[in-house]
Protein backbone atom coordinates (compact mmCIF):
# COMPACT_ATOMS: atom_id res chain seq x y z
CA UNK A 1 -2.08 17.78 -29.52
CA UNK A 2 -2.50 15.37 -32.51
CA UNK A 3 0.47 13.66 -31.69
CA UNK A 4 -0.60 13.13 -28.01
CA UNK A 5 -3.58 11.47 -29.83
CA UNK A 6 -2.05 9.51 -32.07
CA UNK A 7 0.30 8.27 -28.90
CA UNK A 8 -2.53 7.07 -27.23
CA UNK A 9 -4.65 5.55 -29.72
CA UNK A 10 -1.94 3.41 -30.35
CA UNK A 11 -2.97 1.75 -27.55
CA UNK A 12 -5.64 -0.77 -28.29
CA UNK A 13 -6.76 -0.64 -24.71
CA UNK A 14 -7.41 3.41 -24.52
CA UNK A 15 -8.85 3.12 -28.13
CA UNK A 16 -11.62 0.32 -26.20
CA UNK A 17 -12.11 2.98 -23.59
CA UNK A 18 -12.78 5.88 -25.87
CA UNK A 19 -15.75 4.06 -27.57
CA UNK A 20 -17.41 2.64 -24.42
CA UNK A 21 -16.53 5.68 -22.25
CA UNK A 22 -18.36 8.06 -24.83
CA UNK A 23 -21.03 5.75 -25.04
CA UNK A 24 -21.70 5.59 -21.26
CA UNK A 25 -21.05 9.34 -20.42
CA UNK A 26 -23.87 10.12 -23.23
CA UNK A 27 -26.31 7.45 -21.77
CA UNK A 28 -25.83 8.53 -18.00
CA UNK A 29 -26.14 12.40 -19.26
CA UNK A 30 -29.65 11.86 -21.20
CA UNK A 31 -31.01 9.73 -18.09
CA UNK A 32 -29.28 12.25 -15.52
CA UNK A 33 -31.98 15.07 -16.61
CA UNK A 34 -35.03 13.00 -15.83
CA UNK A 35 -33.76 11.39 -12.87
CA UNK A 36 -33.05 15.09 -11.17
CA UNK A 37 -36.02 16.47 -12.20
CA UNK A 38 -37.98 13.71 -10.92
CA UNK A 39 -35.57 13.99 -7.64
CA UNK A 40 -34.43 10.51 -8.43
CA UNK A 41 -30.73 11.61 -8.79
CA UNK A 42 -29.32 9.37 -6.26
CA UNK A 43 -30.75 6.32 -7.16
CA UNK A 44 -27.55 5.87 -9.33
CA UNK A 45 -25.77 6.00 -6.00
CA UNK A 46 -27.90 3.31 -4.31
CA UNK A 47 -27.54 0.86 -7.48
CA UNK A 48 -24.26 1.08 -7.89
CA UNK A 49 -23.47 -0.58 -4.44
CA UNK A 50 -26.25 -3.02 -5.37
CA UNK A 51 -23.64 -3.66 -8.55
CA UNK A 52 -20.65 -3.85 -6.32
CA UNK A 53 -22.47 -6.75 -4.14
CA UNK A 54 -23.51 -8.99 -7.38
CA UNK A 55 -19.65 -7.98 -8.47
CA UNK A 56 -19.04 -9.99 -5.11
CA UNK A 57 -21.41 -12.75 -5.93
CA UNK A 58 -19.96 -12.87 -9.70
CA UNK A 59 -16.33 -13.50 -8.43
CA UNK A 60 -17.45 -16.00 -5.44
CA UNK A 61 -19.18 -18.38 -8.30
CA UNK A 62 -16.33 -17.69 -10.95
CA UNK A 63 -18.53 -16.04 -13.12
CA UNK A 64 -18.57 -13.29 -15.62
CA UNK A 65 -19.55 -9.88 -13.60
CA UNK A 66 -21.45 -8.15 -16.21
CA UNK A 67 -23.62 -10.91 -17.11
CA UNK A 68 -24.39 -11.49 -13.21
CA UNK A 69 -25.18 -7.96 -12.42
CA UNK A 70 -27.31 -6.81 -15.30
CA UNK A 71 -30.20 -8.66 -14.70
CA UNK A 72 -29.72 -8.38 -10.53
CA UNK A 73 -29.38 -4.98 -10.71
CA UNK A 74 -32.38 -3.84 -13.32
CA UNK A 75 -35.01 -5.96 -10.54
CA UNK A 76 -33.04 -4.36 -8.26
CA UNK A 77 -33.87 -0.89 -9.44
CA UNK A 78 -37.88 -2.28 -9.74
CA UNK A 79 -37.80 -3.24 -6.44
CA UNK A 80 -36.58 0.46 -5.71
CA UNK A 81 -39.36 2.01 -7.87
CA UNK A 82 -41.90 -0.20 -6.44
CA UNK A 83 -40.57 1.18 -2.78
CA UNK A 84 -40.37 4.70 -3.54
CA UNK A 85 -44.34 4.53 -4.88
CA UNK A 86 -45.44 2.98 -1.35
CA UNK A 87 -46.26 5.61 0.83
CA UNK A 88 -44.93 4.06 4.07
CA UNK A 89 -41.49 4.16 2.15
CA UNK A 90 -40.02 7.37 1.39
CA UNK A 91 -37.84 7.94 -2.24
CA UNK A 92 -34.53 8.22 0.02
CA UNK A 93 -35.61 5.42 2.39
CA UNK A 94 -35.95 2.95 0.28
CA UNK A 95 -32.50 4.11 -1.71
CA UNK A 96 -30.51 3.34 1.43
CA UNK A 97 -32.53 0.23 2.37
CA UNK A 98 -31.18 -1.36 -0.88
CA UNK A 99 -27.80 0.45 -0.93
CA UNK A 100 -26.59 -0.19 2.19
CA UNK A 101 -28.18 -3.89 2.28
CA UNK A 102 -26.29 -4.59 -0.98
CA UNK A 103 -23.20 -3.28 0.60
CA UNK A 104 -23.33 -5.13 3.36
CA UNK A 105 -23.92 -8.58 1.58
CA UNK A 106 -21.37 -7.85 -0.59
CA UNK A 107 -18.66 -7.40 1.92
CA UNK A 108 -19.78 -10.56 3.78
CA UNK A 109 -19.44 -12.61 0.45
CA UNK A 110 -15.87 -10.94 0.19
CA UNK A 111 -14.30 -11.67 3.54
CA UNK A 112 -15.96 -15.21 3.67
CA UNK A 113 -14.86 -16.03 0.13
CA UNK A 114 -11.42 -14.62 -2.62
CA UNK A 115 -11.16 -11.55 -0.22
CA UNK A 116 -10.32 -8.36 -1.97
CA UNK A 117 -8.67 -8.99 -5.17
CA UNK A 118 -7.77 -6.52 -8.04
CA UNK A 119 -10.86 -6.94 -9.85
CA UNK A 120 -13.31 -6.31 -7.37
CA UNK A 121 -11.08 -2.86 -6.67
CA UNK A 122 -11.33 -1.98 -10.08
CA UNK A 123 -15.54 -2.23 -10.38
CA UNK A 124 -15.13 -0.56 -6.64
CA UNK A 125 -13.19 2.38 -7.77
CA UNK A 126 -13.33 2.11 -11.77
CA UNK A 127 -10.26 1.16 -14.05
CA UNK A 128 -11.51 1.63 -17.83
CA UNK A 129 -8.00 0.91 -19.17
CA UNK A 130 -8.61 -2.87 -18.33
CA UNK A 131 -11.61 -4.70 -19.93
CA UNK A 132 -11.94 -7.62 -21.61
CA UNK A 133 -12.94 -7.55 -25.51
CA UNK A 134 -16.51 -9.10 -24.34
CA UNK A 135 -16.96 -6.38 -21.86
CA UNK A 136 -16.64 -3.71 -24.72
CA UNK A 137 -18.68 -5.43 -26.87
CA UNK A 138 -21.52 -6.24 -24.56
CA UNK A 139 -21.00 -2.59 -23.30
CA UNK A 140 -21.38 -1.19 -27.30
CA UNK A 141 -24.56 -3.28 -27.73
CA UNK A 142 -25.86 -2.19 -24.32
CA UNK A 143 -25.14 1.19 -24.46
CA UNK A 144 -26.99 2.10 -27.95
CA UNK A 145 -29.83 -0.04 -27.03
CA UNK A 146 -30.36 2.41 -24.09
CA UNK A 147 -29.30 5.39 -27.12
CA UNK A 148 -32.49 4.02 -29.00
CA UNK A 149 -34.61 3.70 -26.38
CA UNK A 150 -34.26 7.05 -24.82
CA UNK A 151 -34.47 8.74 -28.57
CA UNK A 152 -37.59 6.66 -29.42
CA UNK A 153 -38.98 7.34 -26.02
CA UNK A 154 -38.12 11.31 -25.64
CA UNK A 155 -41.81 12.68 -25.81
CA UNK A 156 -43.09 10.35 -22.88
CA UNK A 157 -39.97 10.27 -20.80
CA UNK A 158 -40.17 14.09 -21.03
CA UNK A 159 -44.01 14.39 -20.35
CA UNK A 160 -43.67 11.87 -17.12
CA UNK A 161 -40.46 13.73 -16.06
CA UNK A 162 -42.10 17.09 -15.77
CA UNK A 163 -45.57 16.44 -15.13
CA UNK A 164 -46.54 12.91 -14.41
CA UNK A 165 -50.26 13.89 -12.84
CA UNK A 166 -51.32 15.72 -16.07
CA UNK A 167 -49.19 12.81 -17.88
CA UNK A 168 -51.45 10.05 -16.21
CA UNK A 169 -54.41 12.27 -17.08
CA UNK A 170 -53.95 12.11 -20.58
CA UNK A 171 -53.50 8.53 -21.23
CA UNK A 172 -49.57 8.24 -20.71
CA UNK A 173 -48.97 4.90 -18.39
CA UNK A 174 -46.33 6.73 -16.40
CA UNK A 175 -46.13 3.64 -14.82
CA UNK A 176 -44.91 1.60 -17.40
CA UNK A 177 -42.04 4.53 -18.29
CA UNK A 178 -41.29 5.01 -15.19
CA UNK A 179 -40.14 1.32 -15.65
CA UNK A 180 -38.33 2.08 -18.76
CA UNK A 181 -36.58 4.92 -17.04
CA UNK A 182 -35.36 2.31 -14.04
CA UNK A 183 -34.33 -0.36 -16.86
CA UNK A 184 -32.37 2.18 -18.60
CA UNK A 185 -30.61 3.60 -15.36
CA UNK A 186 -30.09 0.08 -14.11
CA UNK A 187 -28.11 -1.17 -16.75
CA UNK A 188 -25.96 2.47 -17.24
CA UNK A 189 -24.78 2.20 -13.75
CA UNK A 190 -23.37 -1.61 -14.28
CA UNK A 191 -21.83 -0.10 -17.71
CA UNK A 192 -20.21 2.59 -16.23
CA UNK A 193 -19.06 1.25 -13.01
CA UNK A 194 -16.11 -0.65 -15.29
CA UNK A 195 -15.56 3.30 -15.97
CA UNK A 196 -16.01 5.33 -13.15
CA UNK A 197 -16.44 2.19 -10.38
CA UNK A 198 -19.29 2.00 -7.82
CA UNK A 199 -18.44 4.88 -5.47
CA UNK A 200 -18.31 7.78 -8.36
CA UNK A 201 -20.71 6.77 -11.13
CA UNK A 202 -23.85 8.44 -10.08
CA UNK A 203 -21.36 11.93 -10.16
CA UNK A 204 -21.47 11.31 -14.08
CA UNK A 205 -25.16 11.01 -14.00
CA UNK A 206 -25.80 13.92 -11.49
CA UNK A 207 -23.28 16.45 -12.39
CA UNK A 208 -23.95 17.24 -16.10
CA UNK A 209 -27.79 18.04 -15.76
CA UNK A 210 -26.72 19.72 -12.80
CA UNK A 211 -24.30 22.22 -14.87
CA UNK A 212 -26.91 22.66 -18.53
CA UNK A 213 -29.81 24.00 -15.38
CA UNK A 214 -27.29 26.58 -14.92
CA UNK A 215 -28.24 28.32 -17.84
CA UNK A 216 -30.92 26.42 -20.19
CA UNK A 217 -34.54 25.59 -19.29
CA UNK A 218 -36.17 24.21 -21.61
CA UNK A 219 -35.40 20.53 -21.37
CA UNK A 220 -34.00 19.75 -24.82
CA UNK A 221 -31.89 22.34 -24.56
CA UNK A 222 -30.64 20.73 -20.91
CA UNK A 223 -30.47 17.56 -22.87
CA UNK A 224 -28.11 18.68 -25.63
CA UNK A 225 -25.82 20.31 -22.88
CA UNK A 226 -25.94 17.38 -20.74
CA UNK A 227 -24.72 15.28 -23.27
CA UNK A 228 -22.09 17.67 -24.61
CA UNK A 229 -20.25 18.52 -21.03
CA UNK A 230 -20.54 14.64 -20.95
CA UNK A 231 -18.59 13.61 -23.07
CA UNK A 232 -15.90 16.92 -23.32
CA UNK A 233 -15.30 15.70 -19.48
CA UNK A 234 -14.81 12.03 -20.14
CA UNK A 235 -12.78 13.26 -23.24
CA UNK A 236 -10.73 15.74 -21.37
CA UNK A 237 -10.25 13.76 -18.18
CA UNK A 238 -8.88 10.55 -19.26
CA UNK A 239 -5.90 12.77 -21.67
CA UNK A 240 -5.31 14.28 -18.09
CA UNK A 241 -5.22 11.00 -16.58
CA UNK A 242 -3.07 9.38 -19.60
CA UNK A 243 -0.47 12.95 -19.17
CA UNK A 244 -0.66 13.11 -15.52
CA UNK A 245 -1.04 9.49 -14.47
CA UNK A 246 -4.02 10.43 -12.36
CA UNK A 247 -6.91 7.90 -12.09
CA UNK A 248 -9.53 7.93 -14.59
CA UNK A 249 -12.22 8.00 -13.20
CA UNK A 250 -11.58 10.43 -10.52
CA UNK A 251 -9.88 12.65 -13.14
CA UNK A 252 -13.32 12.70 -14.59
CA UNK A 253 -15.44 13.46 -11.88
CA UNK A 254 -13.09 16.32 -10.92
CA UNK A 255 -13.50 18.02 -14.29
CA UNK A 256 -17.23 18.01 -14.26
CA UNK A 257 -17.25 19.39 -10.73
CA UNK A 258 -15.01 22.71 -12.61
CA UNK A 259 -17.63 22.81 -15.30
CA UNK A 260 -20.21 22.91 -12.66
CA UNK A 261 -18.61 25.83 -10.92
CA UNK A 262 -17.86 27.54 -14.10
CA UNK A 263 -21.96 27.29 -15.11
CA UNK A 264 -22.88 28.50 -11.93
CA UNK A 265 -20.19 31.42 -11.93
CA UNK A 266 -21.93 32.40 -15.53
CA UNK A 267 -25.48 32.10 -14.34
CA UNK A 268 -24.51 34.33 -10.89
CA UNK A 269 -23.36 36.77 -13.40
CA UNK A 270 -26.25 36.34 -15.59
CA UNK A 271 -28.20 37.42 -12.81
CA UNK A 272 -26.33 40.53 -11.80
CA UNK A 273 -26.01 38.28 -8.24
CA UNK A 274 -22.52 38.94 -7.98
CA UNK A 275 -20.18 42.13 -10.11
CA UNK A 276 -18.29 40.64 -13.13
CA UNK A 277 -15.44 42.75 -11.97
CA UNK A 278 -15.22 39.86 -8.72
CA UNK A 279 -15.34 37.44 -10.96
CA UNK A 280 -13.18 38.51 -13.22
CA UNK A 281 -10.56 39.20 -9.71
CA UNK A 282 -10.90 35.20 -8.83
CA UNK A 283 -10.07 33.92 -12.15
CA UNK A 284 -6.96 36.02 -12.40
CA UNK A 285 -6.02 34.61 -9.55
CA UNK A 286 -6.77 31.00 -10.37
CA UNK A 287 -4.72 31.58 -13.18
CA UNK A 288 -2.05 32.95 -11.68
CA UNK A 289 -2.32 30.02 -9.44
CA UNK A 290 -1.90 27.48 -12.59
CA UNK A 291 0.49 29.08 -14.04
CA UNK A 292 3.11 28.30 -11.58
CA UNK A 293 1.56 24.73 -10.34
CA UNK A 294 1.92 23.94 -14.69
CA UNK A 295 5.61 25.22 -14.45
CA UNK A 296 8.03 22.08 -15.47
CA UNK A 297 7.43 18.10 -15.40
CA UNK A 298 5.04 16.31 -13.64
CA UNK A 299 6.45 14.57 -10.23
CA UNK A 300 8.44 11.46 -11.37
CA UNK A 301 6.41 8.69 -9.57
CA UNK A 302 9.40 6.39 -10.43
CA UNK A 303 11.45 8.08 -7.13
CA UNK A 304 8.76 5.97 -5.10
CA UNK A 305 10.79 2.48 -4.44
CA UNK A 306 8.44 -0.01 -2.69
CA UNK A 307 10.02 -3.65 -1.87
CA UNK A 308 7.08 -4.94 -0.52
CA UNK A 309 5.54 -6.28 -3.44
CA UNK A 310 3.47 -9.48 -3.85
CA UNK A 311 3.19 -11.29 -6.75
CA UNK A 312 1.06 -9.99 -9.54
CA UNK A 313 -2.54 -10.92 -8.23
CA UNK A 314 -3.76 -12.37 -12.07
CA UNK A 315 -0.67 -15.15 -11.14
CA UNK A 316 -1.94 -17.99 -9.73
CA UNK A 317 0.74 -19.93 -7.31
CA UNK A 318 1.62 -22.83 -10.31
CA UNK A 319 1.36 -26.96 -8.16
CA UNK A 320 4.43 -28.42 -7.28
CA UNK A 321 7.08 -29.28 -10.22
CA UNK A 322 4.87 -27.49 -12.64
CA UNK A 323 5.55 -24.66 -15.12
CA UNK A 324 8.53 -24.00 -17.27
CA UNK A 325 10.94 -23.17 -14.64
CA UNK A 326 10.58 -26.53 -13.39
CA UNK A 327 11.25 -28.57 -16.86
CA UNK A 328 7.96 -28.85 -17.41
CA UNK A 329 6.18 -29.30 -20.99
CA UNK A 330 4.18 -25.81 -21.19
CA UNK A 331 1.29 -26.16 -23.82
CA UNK A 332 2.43 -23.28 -25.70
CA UNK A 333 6.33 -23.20 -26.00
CA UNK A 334 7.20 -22.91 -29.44
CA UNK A 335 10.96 -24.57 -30.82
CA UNK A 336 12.93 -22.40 -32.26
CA UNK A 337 12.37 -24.37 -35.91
CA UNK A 338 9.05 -22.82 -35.27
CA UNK A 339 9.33 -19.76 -33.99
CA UNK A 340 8.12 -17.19 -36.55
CA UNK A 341 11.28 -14.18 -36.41
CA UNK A 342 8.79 -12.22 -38.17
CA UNK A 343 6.17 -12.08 -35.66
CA UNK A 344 4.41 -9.11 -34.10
CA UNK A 345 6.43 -7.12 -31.55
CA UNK A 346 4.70 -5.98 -28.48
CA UNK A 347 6.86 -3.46 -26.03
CA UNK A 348 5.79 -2.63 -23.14
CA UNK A 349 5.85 1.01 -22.50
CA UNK A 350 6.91 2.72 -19.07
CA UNK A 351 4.36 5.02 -19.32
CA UNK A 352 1.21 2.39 -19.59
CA UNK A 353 3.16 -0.33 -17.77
CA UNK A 354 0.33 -1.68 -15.54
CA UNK A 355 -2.55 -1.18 -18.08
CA UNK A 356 -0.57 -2.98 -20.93
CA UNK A 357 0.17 -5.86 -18.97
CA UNK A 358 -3.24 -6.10 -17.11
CA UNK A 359 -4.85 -6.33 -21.05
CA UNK A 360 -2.66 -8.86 -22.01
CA UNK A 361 -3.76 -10.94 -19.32
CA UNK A 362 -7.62 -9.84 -19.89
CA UNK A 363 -6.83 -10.38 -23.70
CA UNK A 364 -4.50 -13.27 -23.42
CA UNK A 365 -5.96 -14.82 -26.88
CA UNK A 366 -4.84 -11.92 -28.92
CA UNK A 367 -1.24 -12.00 -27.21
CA UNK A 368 -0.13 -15.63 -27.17
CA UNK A 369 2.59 -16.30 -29.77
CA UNK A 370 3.62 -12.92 -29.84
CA UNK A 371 6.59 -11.09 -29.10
CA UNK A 372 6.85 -9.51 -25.71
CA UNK A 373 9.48 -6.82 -24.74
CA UNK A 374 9.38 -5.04 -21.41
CA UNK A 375 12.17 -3.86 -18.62
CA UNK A 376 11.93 -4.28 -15.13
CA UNK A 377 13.09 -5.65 -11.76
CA UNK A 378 14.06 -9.38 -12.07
CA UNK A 379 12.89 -11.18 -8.83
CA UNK A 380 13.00 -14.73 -7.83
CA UNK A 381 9.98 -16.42 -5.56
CA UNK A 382 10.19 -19.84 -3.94
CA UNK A 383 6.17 -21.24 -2.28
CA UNK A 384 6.59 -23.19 1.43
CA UNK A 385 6.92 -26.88 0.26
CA UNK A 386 7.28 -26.52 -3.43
CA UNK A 387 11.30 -26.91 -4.60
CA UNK A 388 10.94 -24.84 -7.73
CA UNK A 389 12.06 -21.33 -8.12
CA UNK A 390 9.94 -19.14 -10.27
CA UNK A 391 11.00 -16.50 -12.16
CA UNK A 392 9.83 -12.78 -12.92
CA UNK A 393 10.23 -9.22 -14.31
CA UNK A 394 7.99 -6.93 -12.89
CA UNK A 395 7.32 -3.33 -11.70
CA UNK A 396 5.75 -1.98 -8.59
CA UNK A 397 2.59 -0.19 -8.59
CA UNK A 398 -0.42 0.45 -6.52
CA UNK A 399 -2.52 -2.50 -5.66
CA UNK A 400 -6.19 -2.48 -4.37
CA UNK A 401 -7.01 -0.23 -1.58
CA UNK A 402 -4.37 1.39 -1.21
CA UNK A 403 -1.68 -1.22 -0.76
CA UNK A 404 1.05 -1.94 -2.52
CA UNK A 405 1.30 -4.42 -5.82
CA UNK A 406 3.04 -5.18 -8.79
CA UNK A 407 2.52 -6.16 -12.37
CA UNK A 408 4.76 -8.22 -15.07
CA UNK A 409 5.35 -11.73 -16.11
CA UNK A 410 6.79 -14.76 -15.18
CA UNK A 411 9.78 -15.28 -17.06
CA UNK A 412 11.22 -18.46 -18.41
CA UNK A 413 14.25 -19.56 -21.13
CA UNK A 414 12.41 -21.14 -24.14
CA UNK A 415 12.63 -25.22 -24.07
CA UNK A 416 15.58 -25.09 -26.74
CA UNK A 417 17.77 -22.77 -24.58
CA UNK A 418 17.10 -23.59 -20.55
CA UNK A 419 20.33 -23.82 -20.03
CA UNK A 420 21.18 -20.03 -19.90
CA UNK A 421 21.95 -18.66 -17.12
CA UNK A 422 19.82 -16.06 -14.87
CA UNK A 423 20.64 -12.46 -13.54
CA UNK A 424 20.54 -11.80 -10.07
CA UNK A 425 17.86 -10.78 -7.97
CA UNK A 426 16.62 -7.15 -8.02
CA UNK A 427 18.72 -6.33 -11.81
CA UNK A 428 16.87 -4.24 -13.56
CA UNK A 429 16.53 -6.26 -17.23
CA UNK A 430 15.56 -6.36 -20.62
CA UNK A 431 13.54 -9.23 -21.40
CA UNK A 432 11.93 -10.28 -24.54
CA UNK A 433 10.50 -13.71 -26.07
CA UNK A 434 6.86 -15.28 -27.17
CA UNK A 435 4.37 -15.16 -24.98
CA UNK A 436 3.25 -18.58 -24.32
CA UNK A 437 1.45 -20.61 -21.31
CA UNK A 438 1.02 -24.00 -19.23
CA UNK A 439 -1.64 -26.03 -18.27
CA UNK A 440 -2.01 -27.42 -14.79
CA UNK A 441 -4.98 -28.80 -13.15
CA UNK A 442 -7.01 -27.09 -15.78
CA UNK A 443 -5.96 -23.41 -15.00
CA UNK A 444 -3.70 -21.72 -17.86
CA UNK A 445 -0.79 -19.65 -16.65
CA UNK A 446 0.71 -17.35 -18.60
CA UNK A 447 4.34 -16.51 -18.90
CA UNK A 448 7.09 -15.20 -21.36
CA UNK A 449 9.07 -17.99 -22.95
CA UNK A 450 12.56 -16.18 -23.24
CA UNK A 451 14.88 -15.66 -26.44
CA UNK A 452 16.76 -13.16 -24.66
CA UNK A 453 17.59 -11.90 -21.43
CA UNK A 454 19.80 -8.95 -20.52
CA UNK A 455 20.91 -6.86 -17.25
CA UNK A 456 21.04 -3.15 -17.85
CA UNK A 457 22.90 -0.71 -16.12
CA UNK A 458 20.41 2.26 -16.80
CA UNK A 459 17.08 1.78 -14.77
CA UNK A 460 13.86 2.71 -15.47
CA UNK A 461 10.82 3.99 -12.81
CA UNK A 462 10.73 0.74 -10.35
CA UNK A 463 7.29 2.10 -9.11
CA UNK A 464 4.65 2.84 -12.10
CA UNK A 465 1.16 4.10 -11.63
CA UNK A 466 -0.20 3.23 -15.04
């Protein structure tokens, strides 16, 4: 088990997703037990599709998503408050005027703009593993503020949440918390849609009150639970999804839906509702069941061959006669009088393929100048009137909505060796030289500046899911 750890937190990446993942899970758990008390549960539901159409706005005006749907998304969840109040508008109502109205205007800004790209699928459907060093830190800052709040908060939020008549009777402006309790929802959801993504984020905010009812009452106790089954899930589910290559987020949401089941089995027997002795019958069974499903390796994903990949979608199409491939002057190229033998090696792993690359190119200031090794299929690509040929190494994986993609880099002999030849297409290779990049028309694109270059006979998994 330690050494599983200490595999993974090798990873800068998963060690980024550990701190804002715990950080989330605990703020969605504490707000989860006021929001189903007060029968608010699915307004986490209805603003996360309100933060997966100013995701849509964000990438149709090429700006940075969290910072555009923060501040939509909190007047958003006013608005909602102000709705559910009015009397002509019931709670629910008003939930899927907003949700489905977001929806909607995101999908139009979608089709009429970038159509869907890898980004927008991983808000839509979560993908922890790849954020951006400002994400985690505006996450960290973000997520304790909502920590402090709810601590310095906890006797009002509790007196509104159980009793918001009496509450208003003794001087308490429910009104004013009630606020506070839609601030600090609204800006949890954004947070953890990176994590979970806008279809299963209000499970992480439903399902752990849900499970501490089970068995506590009293609300501090519920709380404490909440909070606890929180995080075990998040920390259990994304070892599963690291061991089994399943997706995070889902791998989460599955887990609390077994500690649900298994609260609900103790409280039934609690109650003398159902004979521990038929209980006792279905868990043998269950394990039984697990015992032979847990029986050898997991499937090897690498069987799946797909050869209809696209170019990695972070690659944009370089202009005409541009790049290194073409004998162009790339910004970044070092000589080799100045390349640094001594600099830090970065392999690329088979077993984090996709999520590796992907933070390179979200961390691309942290990478440049360094030493990238990876294997993979070496493909050629030549663009309807441009001459050039560009080169890279890549593996396939999923892409967005359920399509087929790839990831890697493309690949080019450093300035002081262009001459060397190339292997064919579809070799499975060894590459490894300085990551480095070109400037064209203002855009950067990124690309591996070659020192070495070698066809293998023994080939890895062509199609990767992580």
């Amino acid at each position: 088990m330690f050494g599983l750890l200490s595999e993974m937190f090798s990873y800068p990446f998963l060690v980024r997703a550990f701190v804002v993942g715990v950080l989330v899970s605990l703020c969605a758990a504490l707000l989860g037990v006021s929001l189903v008390l007060k029968r608010y549960s699915m307004i986490g539901d209805g603003l996360s599709h309100v933060g997966f159409g100013t995701l849509a706005l964000a990438t149709a005006l090429n700006m940075a998503p969290l910072s555009v749907s923060i501040p939509i998304v909190i007047a958003a969840a006013f608005l909602l408050l102000r709705l559910s109040e009015n009397s002509k508008i019931a709670g629910d109502a008003a939930i899927a005027l907003i949700s489905t109205g977001s929806l909607a205007v995101g999908v139009v800004i979608i089709s009429m703009t970038t159509g869907m790209n890898t980004d927008v699928c991983n808000y839509l459907f979560g993908s922890i593993l790849a954020m951006s060093k400002n994400d985690v830190y505006l996450s960290v800052v973000l997520s304790l503020m909502v920590l402090v709040l709810f601590a310095f908060f906890y006797n009002k939020l509790f007196a509104i949440t159980f009793d918001e008549t009496f509450a208003r009777a003794t001087g308490v402006k429910a009104g004013l918390y009630n606020m506070l309790i839609a601030f600090l929802t609204a800006v949890t959801i954004v947070l953890g849609m990176r994590m979970m993504g806008a279809m299963l984020i209000s499970s992480l905010i439903v399902f752990p009150a849900l499970s501490s009812m089970r068995l506590f009452k009293k609300f501090r106790s519920v709380t404490i639970s909440s909070a606890c089954i929180s995080v075990l899930c998040f920390f259990t589910g994304i070892i599963i999804s690291y061991v089994w290559d399943t997706p995070t987020g889902a791998s989460i949401v599955i887990l609390n839906i077994v500690v649900f089941l298994v609260f609900l089995m103790v409280e039934n027997i609690l109650n003398g509702k159902i004979p521990i002795k038929a209980w006792a019958g279905l868990a043998s069974v269950f394990l039984v069941l697990g015992s032979f499903s847990g029986c050898g390796n997991p499937p090897f994903l690498g069987a799946k061959k797909n050869k209809a990949g696209t170019l990695p979608v972070s690659l944009e199409i370089p202009p005409e006669n541009s790049g290194p491939a073409a004998g162009g002057t790339p910004n970044h190229v070092l000589s080799s009088q100045d390349r640094n033998l001594d600099s830090p090696l970065v392999e690329i792993k088979e077993k984090m393929f996709i999520a590796q690359v992907n933070d390179i190119y979200l961390n691309a200031d942290d990478y440049l100048g360094k030493t990238i090794k990876l294997e993979g299929l070496f493909k050629e690509e030549k663009y309807a009137g441009i001459d050039t040929t560009y080169f890279f190494v890549i593996r396939y994986g999923p892409g967005c909505c359920g399509t087929d993609g790839n990831a890697g880099f493309e690949v080019a002999w450093d300035k002081e060796i262009q001459d060397r030849p190339y292997p064919q297409v579809d070799d499975w290779v060894a590459a490894e030289g300085k990551l480095s990049y070109y400037e064209e028309d203002g855009y950067p694109y990124l690309y591996i500046a070659l020192s070495s270059l070698e066809a293998l006979d023994k080939r890895g998994a062509e199609f990767v899911s992580q």
